[in-house]
N, C-alpha and C. Protein backbone atom coordinates (compact mmCIF):
# COMPACT_ATOMS: atom_id res chain seq x y z
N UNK A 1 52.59 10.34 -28.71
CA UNK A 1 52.64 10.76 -30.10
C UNK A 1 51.63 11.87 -30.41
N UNK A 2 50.76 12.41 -29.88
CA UNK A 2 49.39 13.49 -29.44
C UNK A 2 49.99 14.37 -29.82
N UNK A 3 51.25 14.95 -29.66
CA UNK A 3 51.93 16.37 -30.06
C UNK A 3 52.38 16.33 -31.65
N UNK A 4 52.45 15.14 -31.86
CA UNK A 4 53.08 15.01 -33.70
C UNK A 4 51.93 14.95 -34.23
N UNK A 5 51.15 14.14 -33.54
CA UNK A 5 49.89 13.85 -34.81
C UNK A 5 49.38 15.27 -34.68
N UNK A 6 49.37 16.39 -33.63
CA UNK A 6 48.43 17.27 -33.85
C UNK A 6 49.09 18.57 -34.68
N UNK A 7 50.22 18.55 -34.68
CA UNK A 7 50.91 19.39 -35.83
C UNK A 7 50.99 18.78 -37.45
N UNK A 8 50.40 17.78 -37.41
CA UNK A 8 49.86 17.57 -39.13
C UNK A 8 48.95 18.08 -39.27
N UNK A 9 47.94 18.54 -38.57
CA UNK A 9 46.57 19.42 -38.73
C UNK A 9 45.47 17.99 -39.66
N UNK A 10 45.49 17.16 -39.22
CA UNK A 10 44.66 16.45 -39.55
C UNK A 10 43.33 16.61 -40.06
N UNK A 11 42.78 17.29 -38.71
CA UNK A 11 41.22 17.46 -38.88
C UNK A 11 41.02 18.75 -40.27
N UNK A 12 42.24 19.56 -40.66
CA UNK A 12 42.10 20.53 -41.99
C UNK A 12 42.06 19.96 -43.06
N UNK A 13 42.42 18.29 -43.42
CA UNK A 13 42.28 17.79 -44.53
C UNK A 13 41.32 17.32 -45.01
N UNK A 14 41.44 17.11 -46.15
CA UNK A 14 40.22 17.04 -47.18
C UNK A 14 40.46 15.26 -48.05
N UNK A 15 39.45 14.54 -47.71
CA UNK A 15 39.50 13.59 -48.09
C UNK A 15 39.26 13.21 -49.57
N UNK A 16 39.98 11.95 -50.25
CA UNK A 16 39.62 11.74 -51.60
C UNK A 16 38.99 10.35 -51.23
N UNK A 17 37.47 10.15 -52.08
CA UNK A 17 36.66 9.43 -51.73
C UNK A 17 36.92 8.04 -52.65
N UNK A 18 37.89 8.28 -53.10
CA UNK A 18 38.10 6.84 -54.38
C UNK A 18 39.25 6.15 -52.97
N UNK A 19 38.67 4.85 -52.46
CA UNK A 19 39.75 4.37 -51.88
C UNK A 19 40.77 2.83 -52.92
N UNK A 20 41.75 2.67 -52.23
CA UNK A 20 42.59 1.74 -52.73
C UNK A 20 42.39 0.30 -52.18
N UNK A 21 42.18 -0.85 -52.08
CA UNK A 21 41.71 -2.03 -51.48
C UNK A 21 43.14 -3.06 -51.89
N UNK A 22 44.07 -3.51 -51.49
CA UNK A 22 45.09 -4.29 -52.00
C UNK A 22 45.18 -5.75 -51.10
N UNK A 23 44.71 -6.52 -51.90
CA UNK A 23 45.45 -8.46 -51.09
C UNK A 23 46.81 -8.10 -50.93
N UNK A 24 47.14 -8.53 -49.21
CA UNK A 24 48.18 -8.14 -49.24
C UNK A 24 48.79 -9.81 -48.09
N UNK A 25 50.17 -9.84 -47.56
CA UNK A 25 50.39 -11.30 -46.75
C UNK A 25 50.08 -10.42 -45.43
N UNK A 26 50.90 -11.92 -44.30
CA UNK A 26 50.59 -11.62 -43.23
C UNK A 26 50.79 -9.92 -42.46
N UNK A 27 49.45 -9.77 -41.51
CA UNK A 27 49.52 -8.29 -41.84
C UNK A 27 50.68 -7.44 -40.83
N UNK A 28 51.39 -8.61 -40.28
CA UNK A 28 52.94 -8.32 -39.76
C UNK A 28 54.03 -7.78 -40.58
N UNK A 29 54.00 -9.13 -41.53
CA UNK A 29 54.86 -8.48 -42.58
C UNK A 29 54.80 -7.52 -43.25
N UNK A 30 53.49 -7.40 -43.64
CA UNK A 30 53.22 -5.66 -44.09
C UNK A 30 53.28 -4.70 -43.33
N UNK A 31 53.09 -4.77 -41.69
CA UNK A 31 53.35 -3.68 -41.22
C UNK A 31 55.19 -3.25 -41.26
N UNK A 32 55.78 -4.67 -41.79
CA UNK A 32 57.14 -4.28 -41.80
C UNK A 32 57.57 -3.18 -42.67
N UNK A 33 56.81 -3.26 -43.59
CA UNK A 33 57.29 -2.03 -44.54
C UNK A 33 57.17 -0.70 -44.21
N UNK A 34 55.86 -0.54 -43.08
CA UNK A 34 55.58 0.91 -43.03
C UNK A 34 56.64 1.48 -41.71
N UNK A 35 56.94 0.52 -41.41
CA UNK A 35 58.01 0.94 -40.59
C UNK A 35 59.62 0.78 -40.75
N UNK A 36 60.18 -0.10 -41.86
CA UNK A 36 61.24 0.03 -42.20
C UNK A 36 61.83 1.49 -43.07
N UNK A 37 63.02 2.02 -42.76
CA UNK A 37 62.83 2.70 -43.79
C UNK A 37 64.65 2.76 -45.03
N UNK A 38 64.45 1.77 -44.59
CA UNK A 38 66.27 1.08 -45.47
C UNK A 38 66.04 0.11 -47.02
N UNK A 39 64.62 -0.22 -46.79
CA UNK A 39 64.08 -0.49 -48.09
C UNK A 39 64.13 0.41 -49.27
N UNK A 40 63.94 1.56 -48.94
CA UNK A 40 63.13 3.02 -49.96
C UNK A 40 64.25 2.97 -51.07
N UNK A 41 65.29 3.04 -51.10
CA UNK A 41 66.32 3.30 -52.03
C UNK A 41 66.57 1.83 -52.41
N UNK A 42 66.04 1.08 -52.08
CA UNK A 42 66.34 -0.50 -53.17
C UNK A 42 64.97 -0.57 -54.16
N UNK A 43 64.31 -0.82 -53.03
CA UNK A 43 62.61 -1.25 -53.35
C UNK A 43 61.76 -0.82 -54.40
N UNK A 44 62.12 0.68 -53.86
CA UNK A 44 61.65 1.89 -54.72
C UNK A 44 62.48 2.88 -55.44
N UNK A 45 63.66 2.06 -55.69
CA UNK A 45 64.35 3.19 -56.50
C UNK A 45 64.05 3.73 -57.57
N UNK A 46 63.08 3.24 -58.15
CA UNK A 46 62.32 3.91 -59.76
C UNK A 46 61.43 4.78 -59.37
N UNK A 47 60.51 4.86 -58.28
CA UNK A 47 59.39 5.06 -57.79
C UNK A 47 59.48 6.04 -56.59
N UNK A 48 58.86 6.02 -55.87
CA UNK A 48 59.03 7.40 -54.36
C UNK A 48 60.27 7.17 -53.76
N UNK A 49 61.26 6.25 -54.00
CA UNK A 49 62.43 5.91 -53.01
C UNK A 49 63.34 7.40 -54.10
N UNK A 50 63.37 7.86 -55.57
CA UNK A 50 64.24 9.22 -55.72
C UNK A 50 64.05 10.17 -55.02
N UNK A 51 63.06 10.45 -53.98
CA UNK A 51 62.95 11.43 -53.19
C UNK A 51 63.85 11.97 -51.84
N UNK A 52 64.22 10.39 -51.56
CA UNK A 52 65.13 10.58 -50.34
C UNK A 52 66.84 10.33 -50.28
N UNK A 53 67.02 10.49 -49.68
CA UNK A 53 68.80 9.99 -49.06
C UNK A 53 68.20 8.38 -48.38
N UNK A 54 68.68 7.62 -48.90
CA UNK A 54 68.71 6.30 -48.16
C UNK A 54 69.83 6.15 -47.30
N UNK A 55 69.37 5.22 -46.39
CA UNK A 55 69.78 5.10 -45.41
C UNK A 55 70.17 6.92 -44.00
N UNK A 56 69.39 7.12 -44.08
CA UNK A 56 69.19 8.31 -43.47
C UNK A 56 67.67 8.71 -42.78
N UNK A 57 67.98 7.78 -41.27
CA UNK A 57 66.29 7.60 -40.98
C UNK A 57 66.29 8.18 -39.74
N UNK A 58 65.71 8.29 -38.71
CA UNK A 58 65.41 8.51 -37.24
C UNK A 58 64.41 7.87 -36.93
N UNK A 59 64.31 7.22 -35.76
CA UNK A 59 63.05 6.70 -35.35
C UNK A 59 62.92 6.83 -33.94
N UNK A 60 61.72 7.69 -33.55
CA UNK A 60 60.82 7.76 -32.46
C UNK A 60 59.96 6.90 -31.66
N UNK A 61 59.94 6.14 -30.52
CA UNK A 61 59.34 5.81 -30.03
C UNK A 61 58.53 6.17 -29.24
N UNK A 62 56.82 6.07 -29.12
CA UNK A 62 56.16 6.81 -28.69
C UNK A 62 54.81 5.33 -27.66
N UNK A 63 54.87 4.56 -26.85
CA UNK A 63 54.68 3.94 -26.39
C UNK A 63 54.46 2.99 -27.20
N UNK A 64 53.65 2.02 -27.75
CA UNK A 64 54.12 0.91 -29.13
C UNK A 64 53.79 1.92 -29.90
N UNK A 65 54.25 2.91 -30.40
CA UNK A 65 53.73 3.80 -31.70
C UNK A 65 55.19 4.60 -32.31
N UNK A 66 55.39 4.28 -33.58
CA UNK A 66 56.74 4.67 -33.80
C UNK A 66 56.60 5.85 -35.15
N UNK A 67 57.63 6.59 -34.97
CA UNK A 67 57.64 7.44 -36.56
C UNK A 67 58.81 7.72 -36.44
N UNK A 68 58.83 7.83 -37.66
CA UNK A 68 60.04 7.50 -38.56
C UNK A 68 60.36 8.45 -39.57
N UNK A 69 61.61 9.10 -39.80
CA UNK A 69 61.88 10.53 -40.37
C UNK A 69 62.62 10.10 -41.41
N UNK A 70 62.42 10.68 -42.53
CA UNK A 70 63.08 9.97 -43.55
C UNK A 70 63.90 11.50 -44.25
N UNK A 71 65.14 11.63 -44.58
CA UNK A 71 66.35 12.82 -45.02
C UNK A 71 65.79 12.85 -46.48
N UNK A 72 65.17 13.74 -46.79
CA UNK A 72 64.90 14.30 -48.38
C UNK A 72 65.96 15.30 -49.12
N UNK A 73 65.86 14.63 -50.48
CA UNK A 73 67.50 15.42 -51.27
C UNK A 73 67.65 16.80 -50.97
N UNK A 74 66.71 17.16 -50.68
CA UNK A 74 66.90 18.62 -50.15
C UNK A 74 67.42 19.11 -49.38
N UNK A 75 67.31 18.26 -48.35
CA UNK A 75 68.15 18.29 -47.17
C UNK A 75 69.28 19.02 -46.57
N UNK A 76 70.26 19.12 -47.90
CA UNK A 76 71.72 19.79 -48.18
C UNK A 76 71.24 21.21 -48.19
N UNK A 77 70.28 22.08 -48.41
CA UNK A 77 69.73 23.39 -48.81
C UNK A 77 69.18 23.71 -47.22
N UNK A 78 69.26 22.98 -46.30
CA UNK A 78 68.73 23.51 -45.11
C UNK A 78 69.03 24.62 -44.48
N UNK A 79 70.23 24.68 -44.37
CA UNK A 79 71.56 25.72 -44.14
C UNK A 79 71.73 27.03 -44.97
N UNK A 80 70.78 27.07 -46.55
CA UNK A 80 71.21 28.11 -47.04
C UNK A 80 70.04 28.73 -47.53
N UNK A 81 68.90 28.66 -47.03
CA UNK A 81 67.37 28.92 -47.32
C UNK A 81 66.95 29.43 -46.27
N UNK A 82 66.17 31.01 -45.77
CA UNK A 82 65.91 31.11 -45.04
C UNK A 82 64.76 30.36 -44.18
N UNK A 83 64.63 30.62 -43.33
CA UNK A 83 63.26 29.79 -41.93
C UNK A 83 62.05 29.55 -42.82
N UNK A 84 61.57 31.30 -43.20
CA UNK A 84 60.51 31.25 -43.78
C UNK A 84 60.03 30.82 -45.20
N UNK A 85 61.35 30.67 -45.71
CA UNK A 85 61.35 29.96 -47.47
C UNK A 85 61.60 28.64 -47.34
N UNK A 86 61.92 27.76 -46.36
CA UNK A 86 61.80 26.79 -46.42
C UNK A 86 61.00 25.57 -46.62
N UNK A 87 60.49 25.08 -47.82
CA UNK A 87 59.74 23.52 -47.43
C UNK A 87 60.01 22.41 -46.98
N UNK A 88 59.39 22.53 -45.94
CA UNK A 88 60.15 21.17 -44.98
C UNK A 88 59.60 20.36 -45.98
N UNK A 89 58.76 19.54 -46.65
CA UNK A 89 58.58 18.28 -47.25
C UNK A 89 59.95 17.89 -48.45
N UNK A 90 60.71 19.08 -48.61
CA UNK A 90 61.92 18.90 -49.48
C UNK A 90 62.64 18.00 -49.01
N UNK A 91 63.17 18.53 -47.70
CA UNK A 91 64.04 18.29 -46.65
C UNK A 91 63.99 17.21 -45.33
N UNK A 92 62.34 16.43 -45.54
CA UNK A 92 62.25 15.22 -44.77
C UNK A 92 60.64 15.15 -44.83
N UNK A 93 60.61 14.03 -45.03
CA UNK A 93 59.39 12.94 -44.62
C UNK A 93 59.11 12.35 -43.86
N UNK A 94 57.89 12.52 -43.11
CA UNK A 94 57.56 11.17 -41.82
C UNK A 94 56.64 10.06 -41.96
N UNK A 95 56.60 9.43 -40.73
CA UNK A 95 55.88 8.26 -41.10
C UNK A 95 55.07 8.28 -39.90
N UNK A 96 54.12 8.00 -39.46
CA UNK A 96 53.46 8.25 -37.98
C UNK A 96 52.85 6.47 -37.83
N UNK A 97 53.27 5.67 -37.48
CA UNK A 97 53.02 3.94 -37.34
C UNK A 97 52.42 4.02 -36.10
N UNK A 98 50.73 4.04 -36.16
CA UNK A 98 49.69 3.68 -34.97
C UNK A 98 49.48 2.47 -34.91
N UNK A 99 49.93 1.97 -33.82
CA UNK A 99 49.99 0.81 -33.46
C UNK A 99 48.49 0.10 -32.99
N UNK A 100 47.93 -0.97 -33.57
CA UNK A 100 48.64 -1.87 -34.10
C UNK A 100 48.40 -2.09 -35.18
N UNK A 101 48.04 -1.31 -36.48
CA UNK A 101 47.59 -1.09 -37.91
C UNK A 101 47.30 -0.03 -39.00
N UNK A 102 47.54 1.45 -38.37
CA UNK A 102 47.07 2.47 -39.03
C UNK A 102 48.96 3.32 -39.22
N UNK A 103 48.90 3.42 -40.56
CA UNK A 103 50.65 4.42 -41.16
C UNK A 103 49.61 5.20 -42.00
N UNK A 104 50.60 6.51 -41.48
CA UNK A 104 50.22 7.87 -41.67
C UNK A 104 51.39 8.41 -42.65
N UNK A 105 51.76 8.19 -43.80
CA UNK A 105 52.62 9.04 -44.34
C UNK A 105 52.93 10.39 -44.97
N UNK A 106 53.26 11.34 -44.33
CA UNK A 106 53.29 12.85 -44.90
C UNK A 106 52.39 13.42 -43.70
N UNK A 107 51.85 14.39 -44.36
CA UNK A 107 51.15 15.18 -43.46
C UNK A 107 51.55 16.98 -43.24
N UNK A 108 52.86 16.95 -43.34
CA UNK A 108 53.51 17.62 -43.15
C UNK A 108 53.25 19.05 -44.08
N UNK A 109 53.36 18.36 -45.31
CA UNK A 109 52.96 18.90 -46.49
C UNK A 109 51.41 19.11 -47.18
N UNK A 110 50.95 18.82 -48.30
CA UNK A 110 50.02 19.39 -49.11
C UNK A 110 49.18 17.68 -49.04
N UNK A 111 49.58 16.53 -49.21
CA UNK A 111 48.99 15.13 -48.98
C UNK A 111 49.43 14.40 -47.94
N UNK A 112 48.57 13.58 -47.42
CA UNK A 112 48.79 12.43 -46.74
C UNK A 112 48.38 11.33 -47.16
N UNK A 113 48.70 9.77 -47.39
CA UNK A 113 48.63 8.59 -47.25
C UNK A 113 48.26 7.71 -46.21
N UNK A 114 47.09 7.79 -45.90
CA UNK A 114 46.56 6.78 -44.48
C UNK A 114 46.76 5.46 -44.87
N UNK A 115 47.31 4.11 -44.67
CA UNK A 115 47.20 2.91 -44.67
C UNK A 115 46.75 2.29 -43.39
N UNK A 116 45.74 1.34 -44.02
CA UNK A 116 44.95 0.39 -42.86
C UNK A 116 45.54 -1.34 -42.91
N UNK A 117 45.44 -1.68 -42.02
CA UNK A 117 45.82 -3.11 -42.09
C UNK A 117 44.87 -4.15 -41.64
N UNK A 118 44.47 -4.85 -42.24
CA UNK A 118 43.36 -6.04 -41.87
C UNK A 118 44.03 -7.36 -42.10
N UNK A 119 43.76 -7.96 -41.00
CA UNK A 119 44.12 -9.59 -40.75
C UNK A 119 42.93 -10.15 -41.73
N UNK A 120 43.77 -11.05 -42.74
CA UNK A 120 42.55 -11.66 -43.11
C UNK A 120 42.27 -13.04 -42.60
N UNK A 121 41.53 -14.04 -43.18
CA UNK A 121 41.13 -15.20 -43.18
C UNK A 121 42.30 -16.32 -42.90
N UNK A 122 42.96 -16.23 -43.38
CA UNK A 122 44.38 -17.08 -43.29
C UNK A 122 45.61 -16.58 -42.43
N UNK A 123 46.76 -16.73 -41.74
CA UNK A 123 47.75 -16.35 -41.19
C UNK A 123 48.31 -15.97 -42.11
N UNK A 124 48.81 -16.08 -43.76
CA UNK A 124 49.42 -15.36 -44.48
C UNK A 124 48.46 -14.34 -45.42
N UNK A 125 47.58 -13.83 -45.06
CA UNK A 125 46.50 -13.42 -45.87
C UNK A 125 46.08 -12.23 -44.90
N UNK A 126 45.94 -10.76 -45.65
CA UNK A 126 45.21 -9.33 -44.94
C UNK A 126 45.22 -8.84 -45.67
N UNK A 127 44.14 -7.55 -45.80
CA UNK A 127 44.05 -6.88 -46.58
C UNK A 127 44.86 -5.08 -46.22
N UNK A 128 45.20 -4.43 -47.57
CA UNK A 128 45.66 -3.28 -47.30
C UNK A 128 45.15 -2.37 -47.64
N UNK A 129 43.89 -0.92 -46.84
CA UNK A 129 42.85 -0.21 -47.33
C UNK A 129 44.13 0.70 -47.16
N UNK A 130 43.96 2.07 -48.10
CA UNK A 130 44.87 3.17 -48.60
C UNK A 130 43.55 3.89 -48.85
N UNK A 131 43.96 5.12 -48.14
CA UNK A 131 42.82 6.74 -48.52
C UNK A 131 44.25 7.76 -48.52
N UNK A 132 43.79 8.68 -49.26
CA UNK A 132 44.56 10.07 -49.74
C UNK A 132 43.63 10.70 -49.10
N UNK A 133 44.32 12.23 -48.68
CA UNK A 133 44.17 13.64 -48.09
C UNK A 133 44.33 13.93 -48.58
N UNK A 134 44.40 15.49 -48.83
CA UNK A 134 44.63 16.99 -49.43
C UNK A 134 44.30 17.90 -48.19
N UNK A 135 44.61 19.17 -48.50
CA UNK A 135 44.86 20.49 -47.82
C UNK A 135 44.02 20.90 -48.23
N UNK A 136 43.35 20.81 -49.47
CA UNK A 136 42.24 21.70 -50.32
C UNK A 136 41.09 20.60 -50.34
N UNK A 137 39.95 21.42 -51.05
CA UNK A 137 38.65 20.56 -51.44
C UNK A 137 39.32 19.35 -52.66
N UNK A 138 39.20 18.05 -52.90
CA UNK A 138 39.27 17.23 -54.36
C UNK A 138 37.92 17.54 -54.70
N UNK A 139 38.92 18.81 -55.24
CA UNK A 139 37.46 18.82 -56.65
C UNK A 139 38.39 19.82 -58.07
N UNK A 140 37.50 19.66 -59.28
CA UNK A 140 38.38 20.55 -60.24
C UNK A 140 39.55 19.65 -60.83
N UNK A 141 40.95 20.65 -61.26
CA UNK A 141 42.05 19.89 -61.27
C UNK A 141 42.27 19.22 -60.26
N UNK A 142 41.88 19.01 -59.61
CA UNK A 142 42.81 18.15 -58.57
C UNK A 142 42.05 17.17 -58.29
N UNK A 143 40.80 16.45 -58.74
CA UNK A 143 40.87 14.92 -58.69
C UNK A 143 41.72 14.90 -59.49
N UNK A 144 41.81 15.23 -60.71
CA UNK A 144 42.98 14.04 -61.76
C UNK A 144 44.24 13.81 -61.16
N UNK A 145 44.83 14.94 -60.14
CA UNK A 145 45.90 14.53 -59.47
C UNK A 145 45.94 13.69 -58.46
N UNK A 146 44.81 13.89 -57.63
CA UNK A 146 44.18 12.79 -56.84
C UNK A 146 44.25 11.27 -57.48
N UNK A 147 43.69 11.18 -58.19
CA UNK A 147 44.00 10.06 -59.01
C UNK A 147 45.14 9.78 -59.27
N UNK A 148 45.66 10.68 -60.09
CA UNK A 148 46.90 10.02 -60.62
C UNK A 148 48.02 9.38 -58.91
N UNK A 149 48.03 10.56 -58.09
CA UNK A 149 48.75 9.57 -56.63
C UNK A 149 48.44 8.36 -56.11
N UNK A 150 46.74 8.24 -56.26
CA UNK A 150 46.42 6.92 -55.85
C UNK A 150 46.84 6.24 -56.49
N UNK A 151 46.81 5.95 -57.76
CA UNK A 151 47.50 4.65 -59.16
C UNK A 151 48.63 4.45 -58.68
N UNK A 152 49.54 5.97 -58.26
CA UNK A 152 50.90 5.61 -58.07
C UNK A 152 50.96 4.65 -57.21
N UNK A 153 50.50 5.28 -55.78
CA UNK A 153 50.98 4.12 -54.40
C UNK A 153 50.20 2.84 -54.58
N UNK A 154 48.80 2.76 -55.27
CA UNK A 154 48.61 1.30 -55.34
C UNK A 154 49.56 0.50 -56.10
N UNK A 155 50.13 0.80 -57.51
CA UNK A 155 51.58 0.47 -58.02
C UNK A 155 52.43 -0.14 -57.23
N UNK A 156 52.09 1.26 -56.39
CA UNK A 156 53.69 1.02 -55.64
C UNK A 156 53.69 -0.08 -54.20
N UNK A 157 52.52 -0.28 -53.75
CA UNK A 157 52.07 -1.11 -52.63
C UNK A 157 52.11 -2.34 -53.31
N UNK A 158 51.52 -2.56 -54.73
CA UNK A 158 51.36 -3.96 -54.99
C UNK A 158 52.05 -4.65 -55.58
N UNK A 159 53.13 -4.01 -56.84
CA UNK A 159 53.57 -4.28 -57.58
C UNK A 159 55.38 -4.14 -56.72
N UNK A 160 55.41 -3.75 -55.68
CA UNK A 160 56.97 -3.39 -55.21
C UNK A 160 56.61 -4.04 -53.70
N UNK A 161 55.92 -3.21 -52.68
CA UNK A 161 56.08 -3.90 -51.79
C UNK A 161 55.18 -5.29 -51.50
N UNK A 162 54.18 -5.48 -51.49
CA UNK A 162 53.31 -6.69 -51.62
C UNK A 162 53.46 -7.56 -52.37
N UNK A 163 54.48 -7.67 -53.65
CA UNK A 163 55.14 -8.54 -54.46
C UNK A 163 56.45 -9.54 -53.16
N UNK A 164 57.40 -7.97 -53.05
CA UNK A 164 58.04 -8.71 -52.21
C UNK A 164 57.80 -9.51 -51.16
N UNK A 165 56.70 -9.03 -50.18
CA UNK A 165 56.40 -9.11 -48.67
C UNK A 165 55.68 -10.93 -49.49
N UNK A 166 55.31 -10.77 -50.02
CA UNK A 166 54.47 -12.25 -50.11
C UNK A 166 55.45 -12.92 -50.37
N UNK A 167 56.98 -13.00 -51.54
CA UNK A 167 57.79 -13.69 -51.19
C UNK A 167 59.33 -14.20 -49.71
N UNK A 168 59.04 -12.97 -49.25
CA UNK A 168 59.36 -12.96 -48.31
C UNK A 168 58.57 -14.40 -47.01
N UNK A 169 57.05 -14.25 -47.30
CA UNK A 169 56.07 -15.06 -46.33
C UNK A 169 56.33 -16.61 -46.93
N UNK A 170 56.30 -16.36 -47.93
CA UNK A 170 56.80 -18.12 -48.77
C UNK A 170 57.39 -18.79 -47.72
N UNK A 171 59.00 -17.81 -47.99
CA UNK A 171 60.22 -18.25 -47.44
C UNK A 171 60.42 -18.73 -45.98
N UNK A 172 59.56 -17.70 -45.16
CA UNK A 172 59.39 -17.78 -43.79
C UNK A 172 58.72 -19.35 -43.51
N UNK A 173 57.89 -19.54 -44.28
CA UNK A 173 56.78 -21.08 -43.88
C UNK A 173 58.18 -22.23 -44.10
N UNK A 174 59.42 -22.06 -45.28
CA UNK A 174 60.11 -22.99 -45.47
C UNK A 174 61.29 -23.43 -44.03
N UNK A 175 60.98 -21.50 -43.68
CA UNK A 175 61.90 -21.68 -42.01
C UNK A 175 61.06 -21.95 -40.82
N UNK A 176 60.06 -22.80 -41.02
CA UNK A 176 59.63 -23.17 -39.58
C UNK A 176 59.64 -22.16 -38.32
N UNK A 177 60.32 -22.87 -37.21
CA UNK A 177 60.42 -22.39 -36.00
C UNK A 177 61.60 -21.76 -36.07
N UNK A 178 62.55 -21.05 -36.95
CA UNK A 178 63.74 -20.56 -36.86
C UNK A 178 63.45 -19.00 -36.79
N UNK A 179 64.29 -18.51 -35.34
CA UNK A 179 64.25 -16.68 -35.51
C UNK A 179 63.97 -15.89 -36.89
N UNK A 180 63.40 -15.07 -36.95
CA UNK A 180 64.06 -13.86 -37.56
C UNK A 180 64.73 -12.92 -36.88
N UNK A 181 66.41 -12.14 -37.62
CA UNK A 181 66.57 -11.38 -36.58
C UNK A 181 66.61 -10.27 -37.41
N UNK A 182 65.79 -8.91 -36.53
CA UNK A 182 66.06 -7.84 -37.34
C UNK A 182 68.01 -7.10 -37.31
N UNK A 183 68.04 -6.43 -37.69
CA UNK A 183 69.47 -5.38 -37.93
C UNK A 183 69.25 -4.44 -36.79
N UNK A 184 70.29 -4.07 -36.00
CA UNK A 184 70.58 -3.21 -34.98
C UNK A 184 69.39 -2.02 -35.54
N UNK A 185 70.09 -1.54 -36.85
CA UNK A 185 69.31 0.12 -36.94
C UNK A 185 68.09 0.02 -37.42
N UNK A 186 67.23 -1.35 -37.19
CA UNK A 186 65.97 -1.27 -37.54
C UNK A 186 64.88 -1.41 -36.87
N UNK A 187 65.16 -0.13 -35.83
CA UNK A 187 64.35 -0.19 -34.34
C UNK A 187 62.88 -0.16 -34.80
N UNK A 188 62.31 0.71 -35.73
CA UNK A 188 60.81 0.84 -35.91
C UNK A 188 60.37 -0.93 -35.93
N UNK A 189 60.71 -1.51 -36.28
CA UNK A 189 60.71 -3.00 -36.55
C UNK A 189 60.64 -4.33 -35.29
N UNK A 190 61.86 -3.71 -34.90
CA UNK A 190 62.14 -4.73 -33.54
C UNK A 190 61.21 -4.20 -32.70
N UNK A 191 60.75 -2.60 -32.42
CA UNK A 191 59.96 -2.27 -31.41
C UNK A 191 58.05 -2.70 -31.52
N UNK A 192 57.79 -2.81 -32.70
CA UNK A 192 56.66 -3.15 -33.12
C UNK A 192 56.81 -4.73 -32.42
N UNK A 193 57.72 -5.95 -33.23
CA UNK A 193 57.61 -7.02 -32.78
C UNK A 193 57.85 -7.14 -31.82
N UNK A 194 58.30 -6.62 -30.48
CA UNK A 194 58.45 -6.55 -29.79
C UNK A 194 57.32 -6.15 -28.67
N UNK A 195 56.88 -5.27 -29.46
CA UNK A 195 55.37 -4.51 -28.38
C UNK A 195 54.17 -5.92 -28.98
N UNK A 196 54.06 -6.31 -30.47
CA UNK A 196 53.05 -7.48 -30.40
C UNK A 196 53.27 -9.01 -29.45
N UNK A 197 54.23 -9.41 -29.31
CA UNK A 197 55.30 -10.11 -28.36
C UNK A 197 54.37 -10.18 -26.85
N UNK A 198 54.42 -8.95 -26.57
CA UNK A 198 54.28 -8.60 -25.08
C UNK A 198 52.93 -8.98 -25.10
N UNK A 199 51.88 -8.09 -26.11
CA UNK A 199 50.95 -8.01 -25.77
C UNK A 199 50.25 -9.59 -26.39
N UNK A 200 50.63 -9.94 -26.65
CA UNK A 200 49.87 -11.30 -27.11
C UNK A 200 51.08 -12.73 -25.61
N UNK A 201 51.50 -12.37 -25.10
CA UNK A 201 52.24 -13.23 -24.65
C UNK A 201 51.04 -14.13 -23.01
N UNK A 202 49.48 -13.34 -23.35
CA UNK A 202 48.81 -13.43 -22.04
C UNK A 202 49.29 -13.45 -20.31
């Protein structure tokens, strides 16, 4: 994955120092989200899911490390915009899933979204740390925008996905020892449980 992560230009971004801290469930199930991407248009249809074409994903496997391309409405304009007028962040979003806890969303563009994952105290219990990037210094106008993105995705982490994911964990304790099975096209998913599988199997 060394060749993707290094065309986000990482080390050029500019950090925002207000971080996000969210109680979140088991930190499996949360990593399910950063790697599903068939949720976005249910989950988030009020919220960051109008940005994309749902159900319109790709996923990369990069030894347990997956990313995941998500088709932006723009998409349709690819074909009639030249090379150099093009914004790719119109036209697709990624996801960069470092295994076994760190999602990288964007990059591509003007922000990024780092999410951290911490096991907490309990098997249904971790926490979810969130930091924002920029391209520029946060300073001036652009903390308030800074801000205002963070409110969004903590919103959107706690109130959409961490709402669900905890009822989701309920349900799981009522199924005991019974499978979960993921869906054929939800490789970012099966390949994660699959790579924790191995590596915990001693």
């Amino acid at each position: 994955m060394l060749p993707s992560l290094a065309a986000l230009r990482l080390d050029a971004m500019y950090p925002y120092r207000r971080l996000t801290t969210l109680a979140s469930p088991n930190w499996k199930l949360a990593a399910d989200g950063y790697l599903d991407g068939y949720h976005l248009g249910f989950l988030h249809r009020d919220s960051i899911g109008q940005k994309i074409i749902n159900n319109r994903n790709t996923y990369d496997l990069f030894g347990p490390h997956v990313r995941l391309g998500f088709a932006g409405k723009g998409i349709d304009q690819i074909d009639t915009v030249p090379l150099d007028e093009l914004y790719f962040p119109d036209c697709m979003s990624l996801v960069h899933y470092i295994f076994p806890n760190v999602s990288i969303s964007g990059g591509h563009g003007d922000t990024i979204q780092l999410s951290r994952l911490f096991p907490g105290d309990a098997v249904n219990e971790s926490t979810t740390v969130q930091h924002q990037y920029f391209r520029q210094p946060v300073e001036g106008d652009l903390l308030e925008s800074a801000e205002q993105k963070r409110q969004l995705y903590e919103q959107v982490v706690r109130d959409e996905d961490c709402d669900t994911i905890f009822t989701i964990s309920s349900g799981l304790q009522a199924m005991s020892a019974s499978p979960v099975i993921f869906g054929k096209n939800e490789k970012g998913n099966q390949h994660f449980h699959r790579t924790v599988e191995e590596m915990t199997r001693g």
